[in-house]
PDB file of N, CA and C in Angstrom:
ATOM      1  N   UNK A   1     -48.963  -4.381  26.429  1.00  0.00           N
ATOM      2  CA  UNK A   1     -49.498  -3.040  26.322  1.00  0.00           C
ATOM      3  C   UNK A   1     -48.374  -1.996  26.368  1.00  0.00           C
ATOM      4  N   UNK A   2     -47.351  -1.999  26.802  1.00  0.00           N
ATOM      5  CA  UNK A   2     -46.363  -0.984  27.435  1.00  0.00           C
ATOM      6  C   UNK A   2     -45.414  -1.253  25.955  1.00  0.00           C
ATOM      7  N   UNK A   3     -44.832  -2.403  25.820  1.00  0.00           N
ATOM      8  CA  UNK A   3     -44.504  -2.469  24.290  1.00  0.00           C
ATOM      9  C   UNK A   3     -45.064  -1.987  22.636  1.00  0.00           C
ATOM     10  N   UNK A   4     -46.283  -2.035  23.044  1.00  0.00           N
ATOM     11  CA  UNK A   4     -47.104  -1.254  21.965  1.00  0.00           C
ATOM     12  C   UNK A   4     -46.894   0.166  22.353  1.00  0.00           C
ATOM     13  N   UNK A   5     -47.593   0.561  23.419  1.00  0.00           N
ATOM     14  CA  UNK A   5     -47.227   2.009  23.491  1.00  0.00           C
ATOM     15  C   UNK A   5     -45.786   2.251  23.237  1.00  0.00           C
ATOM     16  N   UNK A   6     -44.823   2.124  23.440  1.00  0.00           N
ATOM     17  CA  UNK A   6     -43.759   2.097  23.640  1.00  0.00           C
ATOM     18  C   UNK A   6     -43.237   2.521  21.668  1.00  0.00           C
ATOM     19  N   UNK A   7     -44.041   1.377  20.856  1.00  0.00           N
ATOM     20  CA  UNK A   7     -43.715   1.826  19.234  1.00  0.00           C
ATOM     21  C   UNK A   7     -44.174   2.788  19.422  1.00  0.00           C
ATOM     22  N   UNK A   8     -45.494   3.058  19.463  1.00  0.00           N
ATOM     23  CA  UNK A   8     -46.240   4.077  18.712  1.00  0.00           C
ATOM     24  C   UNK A   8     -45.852   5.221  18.959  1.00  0.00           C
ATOM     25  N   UNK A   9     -45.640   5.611  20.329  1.00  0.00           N
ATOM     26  CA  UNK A   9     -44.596   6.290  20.938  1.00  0.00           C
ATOM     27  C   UNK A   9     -43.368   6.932  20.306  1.00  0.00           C
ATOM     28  N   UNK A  10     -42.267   6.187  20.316  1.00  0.00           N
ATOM     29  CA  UNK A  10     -41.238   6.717  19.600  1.00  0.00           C
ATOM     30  C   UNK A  10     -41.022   6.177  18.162  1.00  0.00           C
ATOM     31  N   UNK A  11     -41.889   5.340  17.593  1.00  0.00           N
ATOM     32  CA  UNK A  11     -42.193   5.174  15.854  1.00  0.00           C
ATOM     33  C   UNK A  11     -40.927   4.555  16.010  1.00  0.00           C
ATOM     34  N   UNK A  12     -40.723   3.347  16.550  1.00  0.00           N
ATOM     35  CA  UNK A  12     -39.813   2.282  16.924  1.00  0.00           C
ATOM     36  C   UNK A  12     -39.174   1.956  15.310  1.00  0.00           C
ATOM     37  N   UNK A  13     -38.142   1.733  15.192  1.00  0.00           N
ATOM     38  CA  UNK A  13     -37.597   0.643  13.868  1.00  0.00           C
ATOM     39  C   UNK A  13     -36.781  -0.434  13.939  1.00  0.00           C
ATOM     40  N   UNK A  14     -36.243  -1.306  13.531  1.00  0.00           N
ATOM     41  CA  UNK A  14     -35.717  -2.429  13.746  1.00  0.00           C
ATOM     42  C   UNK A  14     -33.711  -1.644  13.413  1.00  0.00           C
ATOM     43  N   UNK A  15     -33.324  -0.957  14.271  1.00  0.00           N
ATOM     44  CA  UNK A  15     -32.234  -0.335  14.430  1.00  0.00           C
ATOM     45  C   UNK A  15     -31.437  -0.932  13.691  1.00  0.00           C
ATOM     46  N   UNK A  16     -31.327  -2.461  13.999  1.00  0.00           N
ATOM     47  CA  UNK A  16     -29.805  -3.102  12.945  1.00  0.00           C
ATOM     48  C   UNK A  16     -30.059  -2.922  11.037  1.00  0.00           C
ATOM     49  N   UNK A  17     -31.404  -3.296  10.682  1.00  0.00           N
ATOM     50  CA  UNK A  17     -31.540  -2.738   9.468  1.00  0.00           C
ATOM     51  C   UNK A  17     -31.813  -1.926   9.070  1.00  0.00           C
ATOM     52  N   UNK A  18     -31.997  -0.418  10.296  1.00  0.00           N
ATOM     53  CA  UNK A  18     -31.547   0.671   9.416  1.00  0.00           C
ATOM     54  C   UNK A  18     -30.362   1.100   9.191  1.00  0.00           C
ATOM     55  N   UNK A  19     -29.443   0.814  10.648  1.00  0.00           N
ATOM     56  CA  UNK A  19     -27.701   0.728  10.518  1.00  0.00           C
ATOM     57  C   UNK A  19     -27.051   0.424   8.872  1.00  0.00           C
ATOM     58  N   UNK A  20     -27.343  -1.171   8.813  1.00  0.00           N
ATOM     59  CA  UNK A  20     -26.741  -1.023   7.492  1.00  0.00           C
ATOM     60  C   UNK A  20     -24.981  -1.899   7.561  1.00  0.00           C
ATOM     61  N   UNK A  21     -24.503  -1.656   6.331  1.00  0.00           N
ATOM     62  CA  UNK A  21     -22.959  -1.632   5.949  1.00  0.00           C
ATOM     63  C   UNK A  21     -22.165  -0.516   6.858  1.00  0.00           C
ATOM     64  N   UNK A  22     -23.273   0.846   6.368  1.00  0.00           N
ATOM     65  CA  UNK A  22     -22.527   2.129   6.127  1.00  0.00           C
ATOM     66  C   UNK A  22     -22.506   2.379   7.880  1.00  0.00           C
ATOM     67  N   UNK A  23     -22.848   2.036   8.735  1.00  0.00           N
ATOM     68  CA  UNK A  23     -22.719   2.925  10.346  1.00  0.00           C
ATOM     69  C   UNK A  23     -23.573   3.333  10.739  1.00  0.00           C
ATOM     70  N   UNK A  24     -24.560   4.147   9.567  1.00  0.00           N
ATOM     71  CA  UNK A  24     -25.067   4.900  10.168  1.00  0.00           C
ATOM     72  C   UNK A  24     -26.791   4.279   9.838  1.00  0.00           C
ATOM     73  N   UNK A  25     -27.727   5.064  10.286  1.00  0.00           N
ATOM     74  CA  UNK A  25     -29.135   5.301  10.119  1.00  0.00           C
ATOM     75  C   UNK A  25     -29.784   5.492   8.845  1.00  0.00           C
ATOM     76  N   UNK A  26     -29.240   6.775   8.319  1.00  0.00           N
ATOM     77  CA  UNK A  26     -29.248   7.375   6.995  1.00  0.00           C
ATOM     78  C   UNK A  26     -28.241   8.035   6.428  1.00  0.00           C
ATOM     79  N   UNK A  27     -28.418   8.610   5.435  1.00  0.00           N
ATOM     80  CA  UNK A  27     -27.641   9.822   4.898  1.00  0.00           C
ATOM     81  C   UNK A  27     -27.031  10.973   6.106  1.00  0.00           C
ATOM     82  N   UNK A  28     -28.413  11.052   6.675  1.00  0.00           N
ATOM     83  CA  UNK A  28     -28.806  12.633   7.767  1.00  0.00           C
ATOM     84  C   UNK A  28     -28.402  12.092   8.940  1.00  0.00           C
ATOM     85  N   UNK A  29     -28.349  10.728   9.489  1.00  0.00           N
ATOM     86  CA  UNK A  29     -28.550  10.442  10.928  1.00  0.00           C
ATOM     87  C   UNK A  29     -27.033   9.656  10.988  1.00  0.00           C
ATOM     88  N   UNK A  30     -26.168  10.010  12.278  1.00  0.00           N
ATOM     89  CA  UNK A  30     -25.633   9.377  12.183  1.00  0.00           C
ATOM     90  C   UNK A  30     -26.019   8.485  13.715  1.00  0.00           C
ATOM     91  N   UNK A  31     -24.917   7.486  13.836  1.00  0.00           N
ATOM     92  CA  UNK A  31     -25.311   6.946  15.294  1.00  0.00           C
ATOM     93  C   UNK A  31     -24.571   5.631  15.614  1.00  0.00           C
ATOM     94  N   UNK A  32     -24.348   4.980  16.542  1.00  0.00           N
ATOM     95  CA  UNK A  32     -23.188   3.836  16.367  1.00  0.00           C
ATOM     96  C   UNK A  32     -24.693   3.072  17.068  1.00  0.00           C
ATOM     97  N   UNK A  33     -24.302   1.309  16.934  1.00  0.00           N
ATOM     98  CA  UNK A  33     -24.717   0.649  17.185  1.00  0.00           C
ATOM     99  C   UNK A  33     -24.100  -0.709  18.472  1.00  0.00           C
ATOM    100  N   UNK A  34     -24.175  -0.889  19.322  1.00  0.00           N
ATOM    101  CA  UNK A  34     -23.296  -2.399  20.093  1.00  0.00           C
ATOM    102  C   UNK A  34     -23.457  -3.460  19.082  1.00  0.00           C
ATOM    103  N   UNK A  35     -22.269  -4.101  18.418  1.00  0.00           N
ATOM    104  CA  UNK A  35     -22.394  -5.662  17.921  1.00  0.00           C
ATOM    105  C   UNK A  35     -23.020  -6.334  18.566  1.00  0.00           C
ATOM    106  N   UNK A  36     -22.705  -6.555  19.735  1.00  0.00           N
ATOM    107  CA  UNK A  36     -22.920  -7.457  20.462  1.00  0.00           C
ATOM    108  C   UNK A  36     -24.585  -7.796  21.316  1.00  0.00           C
ATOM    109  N   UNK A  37     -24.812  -6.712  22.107  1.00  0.00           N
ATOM    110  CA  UNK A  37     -25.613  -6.124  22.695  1.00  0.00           C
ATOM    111  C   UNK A  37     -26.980  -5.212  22.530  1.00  0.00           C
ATOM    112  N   UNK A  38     -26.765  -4.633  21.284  1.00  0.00           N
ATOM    113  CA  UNK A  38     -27.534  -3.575  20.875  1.00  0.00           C
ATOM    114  C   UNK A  38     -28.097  -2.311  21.371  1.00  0.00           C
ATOM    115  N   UNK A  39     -26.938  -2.026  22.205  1.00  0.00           N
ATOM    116  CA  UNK A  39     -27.925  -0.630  22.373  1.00  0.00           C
ATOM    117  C   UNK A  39     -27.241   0.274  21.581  1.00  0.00           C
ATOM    118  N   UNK A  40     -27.743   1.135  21.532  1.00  0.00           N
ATOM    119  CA  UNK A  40     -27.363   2.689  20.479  1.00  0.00           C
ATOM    120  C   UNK A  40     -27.792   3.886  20.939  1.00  0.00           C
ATOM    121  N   UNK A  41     -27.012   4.604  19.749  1.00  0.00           N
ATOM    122  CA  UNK A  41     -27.283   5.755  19.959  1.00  0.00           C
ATOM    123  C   UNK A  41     -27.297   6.688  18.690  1.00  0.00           C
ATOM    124  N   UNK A  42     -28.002   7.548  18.732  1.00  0.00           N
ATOM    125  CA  UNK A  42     -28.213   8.251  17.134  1.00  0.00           C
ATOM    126  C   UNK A  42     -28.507   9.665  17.333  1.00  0.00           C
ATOM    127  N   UNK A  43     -28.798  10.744  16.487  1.00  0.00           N
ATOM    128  CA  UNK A  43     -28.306  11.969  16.436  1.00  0.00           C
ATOM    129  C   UNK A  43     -28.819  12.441  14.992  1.00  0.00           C
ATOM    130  N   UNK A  44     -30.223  12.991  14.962  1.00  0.00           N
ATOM    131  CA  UNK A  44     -30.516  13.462  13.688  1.00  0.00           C
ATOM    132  C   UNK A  44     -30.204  14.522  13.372  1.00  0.00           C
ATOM    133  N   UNK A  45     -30.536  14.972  12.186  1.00  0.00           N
ATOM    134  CA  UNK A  45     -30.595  16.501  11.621  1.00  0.00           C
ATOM    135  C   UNK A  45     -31.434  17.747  12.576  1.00  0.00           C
ATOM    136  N   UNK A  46     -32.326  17.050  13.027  1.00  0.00           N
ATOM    137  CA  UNK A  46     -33.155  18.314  13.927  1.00  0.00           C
ATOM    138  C   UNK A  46     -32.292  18.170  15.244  1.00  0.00           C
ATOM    139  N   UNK A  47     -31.239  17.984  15.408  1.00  0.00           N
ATOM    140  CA  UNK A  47     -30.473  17.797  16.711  1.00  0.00           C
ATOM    141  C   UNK A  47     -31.028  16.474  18.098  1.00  0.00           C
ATOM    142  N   UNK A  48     -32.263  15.956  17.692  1.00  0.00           N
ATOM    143  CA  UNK A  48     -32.942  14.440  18.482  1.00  0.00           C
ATOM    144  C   UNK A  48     -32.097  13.616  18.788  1.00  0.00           C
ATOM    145  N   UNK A  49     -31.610  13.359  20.068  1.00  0.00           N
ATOM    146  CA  UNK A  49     -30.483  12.118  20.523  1.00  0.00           C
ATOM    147  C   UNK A  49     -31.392  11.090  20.967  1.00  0.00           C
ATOM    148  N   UNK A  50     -30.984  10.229  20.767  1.00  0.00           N
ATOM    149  CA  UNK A  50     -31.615   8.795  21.348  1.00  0.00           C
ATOM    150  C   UNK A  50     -30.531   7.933  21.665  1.00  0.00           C
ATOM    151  N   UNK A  51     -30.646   7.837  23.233  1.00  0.00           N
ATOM    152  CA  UNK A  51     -30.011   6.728  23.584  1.00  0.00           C
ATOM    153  C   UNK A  51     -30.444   5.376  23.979  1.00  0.00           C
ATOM    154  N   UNK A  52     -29.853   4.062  23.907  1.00  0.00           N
ATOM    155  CA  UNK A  52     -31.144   3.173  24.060  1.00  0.00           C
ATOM    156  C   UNK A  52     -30.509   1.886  24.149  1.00  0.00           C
ATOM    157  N   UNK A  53     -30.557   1.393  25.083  1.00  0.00           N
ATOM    158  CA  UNK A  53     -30.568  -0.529  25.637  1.00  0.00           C
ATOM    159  C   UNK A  53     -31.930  -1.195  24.874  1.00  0.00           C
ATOM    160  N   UNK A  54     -31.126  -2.635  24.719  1.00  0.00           N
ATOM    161  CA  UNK A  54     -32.119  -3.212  25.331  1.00  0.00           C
ATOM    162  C   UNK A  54     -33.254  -3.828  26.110  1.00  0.00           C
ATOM    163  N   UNK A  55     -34.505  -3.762  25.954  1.00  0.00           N
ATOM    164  CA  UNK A  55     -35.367  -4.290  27.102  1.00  0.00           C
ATOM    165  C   UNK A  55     -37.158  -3.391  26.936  1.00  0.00           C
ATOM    166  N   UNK A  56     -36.797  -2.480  25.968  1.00  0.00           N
ATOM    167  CA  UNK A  56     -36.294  -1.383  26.017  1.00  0.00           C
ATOM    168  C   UNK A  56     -36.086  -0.398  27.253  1.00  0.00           C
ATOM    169  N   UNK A  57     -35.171   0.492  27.350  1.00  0.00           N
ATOM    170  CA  UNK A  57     -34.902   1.383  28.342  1.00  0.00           C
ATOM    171  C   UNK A  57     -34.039   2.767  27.429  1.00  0.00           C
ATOM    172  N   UNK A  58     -34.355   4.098  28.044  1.00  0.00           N
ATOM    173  CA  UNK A  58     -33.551   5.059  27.445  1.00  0.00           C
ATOM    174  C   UNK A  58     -34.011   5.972  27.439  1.00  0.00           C
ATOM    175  N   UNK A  59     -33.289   7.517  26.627  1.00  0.00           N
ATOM    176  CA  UNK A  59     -33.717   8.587  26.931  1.00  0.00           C
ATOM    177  C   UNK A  59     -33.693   8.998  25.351  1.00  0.00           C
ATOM    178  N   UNK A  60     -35.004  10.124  24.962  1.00  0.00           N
ATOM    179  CA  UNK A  60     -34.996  10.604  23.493  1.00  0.00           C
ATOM    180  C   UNK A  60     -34.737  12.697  24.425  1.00  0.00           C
ATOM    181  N   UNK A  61     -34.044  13.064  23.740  1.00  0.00           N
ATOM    182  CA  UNK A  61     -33.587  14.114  23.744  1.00  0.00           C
ATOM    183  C   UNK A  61     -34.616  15.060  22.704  1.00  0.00           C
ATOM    184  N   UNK A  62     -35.590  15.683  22.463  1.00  0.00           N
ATOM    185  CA  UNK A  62     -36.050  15.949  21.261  1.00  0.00           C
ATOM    186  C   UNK A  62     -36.238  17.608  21.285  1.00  0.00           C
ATOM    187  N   UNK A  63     -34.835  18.447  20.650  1.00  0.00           N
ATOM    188  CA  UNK A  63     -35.633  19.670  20.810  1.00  0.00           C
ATOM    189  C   UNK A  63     -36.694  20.681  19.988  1.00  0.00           C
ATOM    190  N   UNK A  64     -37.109  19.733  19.256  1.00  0.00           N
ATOM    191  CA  UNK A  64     -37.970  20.563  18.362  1.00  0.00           C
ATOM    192  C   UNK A  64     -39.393  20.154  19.299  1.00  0.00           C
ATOM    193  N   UNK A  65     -39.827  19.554  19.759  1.00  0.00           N
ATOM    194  CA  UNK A  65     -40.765  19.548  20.767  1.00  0.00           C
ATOM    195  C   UNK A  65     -40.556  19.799  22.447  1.00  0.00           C
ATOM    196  N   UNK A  66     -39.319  19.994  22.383  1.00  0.00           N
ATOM    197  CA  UNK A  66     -39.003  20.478  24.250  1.00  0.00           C
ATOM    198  C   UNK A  66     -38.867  19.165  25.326  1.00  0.00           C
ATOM    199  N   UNK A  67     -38.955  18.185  24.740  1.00  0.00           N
ATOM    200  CA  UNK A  67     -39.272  16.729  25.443  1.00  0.00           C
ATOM    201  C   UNK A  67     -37.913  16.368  25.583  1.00  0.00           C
ATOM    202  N   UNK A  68     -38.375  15.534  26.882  1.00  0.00           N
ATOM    203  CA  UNK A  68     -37.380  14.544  27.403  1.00  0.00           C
ATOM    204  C   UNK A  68     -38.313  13.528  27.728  1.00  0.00           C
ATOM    205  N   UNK A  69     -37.577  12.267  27.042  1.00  0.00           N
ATOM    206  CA  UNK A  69     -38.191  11.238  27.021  1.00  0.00           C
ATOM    207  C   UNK A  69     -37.465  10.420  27.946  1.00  0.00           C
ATOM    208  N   UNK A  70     -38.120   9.476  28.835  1.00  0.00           N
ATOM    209  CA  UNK A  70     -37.100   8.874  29.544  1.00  0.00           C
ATOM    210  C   UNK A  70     -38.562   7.880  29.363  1.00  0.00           C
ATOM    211  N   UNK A  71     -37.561   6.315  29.143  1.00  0.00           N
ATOM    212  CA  UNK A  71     -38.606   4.878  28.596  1.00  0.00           C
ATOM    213  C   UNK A  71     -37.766   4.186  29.951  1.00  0.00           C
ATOM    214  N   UNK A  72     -38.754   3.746  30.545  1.00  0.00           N
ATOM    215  CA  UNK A  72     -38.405   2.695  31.655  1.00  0.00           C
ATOM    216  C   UNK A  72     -39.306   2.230  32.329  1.00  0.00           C
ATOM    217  N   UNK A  73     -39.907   0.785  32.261  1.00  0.00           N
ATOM    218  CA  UNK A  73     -40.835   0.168  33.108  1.00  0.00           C
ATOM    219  C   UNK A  73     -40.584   0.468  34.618  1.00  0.00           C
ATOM    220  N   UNK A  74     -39.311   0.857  35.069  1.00  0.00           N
ATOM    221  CA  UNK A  74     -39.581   1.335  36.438  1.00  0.00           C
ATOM    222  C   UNK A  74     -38.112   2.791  36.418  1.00  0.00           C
ATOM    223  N   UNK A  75     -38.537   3.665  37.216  1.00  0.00           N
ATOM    224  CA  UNK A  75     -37.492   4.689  37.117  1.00  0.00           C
ATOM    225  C   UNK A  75     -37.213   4.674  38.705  1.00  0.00           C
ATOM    226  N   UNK A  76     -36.289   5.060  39.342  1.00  0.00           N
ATOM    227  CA  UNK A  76     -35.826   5.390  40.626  1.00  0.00           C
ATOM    228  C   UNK A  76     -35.250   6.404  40.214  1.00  0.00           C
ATOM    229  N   UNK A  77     -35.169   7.711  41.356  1.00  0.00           N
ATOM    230  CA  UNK A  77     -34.487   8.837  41.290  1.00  0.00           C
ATOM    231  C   UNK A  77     -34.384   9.193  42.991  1.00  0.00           C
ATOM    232  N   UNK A  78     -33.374   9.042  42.779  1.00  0.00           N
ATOM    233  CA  UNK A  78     -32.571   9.606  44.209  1.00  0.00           C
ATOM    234  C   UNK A  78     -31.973  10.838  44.143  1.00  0.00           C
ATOM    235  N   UNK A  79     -32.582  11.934  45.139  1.00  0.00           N
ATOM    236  CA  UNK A  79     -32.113  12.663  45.001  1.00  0.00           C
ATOM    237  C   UNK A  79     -32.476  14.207  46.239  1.00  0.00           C
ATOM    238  N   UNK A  80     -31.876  14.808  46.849  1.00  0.00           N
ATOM    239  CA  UNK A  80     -32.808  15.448  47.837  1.00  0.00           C
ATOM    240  C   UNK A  80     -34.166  15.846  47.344  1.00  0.00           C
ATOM    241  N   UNK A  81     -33.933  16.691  46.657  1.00  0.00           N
ATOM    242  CA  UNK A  81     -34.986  17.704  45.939  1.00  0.00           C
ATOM    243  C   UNK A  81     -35.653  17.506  44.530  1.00  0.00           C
ATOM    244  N   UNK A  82     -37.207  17.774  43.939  1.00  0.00           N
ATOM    245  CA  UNK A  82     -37.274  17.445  42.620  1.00  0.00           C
ATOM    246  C   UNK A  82     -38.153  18.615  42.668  1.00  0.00           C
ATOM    247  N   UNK A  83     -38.023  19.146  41.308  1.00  0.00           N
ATOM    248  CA  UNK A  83     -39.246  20.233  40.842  1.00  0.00           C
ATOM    249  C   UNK A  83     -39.845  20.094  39.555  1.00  0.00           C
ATOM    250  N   UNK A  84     -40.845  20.194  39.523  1.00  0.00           N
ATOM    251  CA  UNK A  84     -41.631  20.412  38.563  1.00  0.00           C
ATOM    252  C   UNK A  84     -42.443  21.392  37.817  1.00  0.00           C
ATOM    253  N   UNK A  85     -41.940  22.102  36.805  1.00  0.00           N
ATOM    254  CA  UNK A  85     -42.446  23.548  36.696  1.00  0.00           C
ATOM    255  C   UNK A  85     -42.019  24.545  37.500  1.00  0.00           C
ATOM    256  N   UNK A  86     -40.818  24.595  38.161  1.00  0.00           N
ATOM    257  CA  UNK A  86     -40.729  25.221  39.239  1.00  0.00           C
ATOM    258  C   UNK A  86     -41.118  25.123  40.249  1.00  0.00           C
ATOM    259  N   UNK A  87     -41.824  23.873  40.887  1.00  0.00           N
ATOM    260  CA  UNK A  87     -42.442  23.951  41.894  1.00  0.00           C
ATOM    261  C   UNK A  87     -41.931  22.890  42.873  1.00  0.00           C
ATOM    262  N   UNK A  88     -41.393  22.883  43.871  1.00  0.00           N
ATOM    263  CA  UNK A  88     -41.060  21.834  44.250  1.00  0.00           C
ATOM    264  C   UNK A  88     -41.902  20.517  44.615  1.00  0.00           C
ATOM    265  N   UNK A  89     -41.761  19.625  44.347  1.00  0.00           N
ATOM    266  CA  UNK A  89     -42.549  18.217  44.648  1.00  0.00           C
ATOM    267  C   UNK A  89     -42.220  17.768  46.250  1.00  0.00           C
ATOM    268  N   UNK A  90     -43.112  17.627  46.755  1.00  0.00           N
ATOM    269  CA  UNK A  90     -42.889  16.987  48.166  1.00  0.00           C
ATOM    270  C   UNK A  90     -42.626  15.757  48.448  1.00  0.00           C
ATOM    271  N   UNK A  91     -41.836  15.096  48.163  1.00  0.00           N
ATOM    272  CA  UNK A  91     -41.440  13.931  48.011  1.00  0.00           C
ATOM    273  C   UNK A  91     -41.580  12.623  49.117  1.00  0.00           C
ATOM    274  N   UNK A  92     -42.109  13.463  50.938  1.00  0.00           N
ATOM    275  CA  UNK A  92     -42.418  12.620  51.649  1.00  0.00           C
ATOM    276  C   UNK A  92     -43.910  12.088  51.486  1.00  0.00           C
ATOM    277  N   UNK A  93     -44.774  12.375  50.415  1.00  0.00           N
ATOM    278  CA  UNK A  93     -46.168  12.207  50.164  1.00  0.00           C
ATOM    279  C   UNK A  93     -46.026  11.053  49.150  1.00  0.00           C
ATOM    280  N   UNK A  94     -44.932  10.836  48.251  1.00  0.00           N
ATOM    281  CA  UNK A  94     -44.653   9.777  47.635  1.00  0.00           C
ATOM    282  C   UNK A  94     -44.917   8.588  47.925  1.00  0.00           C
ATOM    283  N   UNK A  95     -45.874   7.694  48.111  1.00  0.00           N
ATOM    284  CA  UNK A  95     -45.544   6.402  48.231  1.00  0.00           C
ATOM    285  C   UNK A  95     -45.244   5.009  47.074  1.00  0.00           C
TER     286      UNK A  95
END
């Protein structure tokens, strides 16, 4: 279920065959790829970064919608303080 959402989500593609010969994505996108490993990273025309491991895990940067995407079956964040909207989150209510 989390893998499905996960395409539909960010309209997933099979990264090494859009890479290519040429490096890149497309014409418009550029982005490097790991030989080895596969994670990447890419950089469109509307300024959208995507960074991204395997497993999947990563962050989509997108500013034509204001989003920050962060993909991770589990996230930890350490940190004193978190806000949301300006508001601070109470973080000892967390369990």
């Amino acid at each position: 279920m989390f893998d499905d959402l996960l395409r539909e989500e960010l309209a997933m593609v099979d990264i090494d065959a859009a890479m290519g010969e040429e490096g890149h994505a497309s014409a418009t996108t550029v982005g490097v790829v790991h030989p080895v490993n596969g994670a990447s990273v890419t950089v469109d025309d509307h300024g959208r970064i995507d960074l991204f491991t395997v497993g999947p895990i990563g962050l989509r940067f997108d500013p034509r919608s204001g989003k920050l995407l962060i993909l991770a079956r589990q996230i930890e964040l350490w940190c004193e303080s978190v806000y949301l909207n300006g508001q601070r989150v109470n973080l000892t209510e967390v369990n």
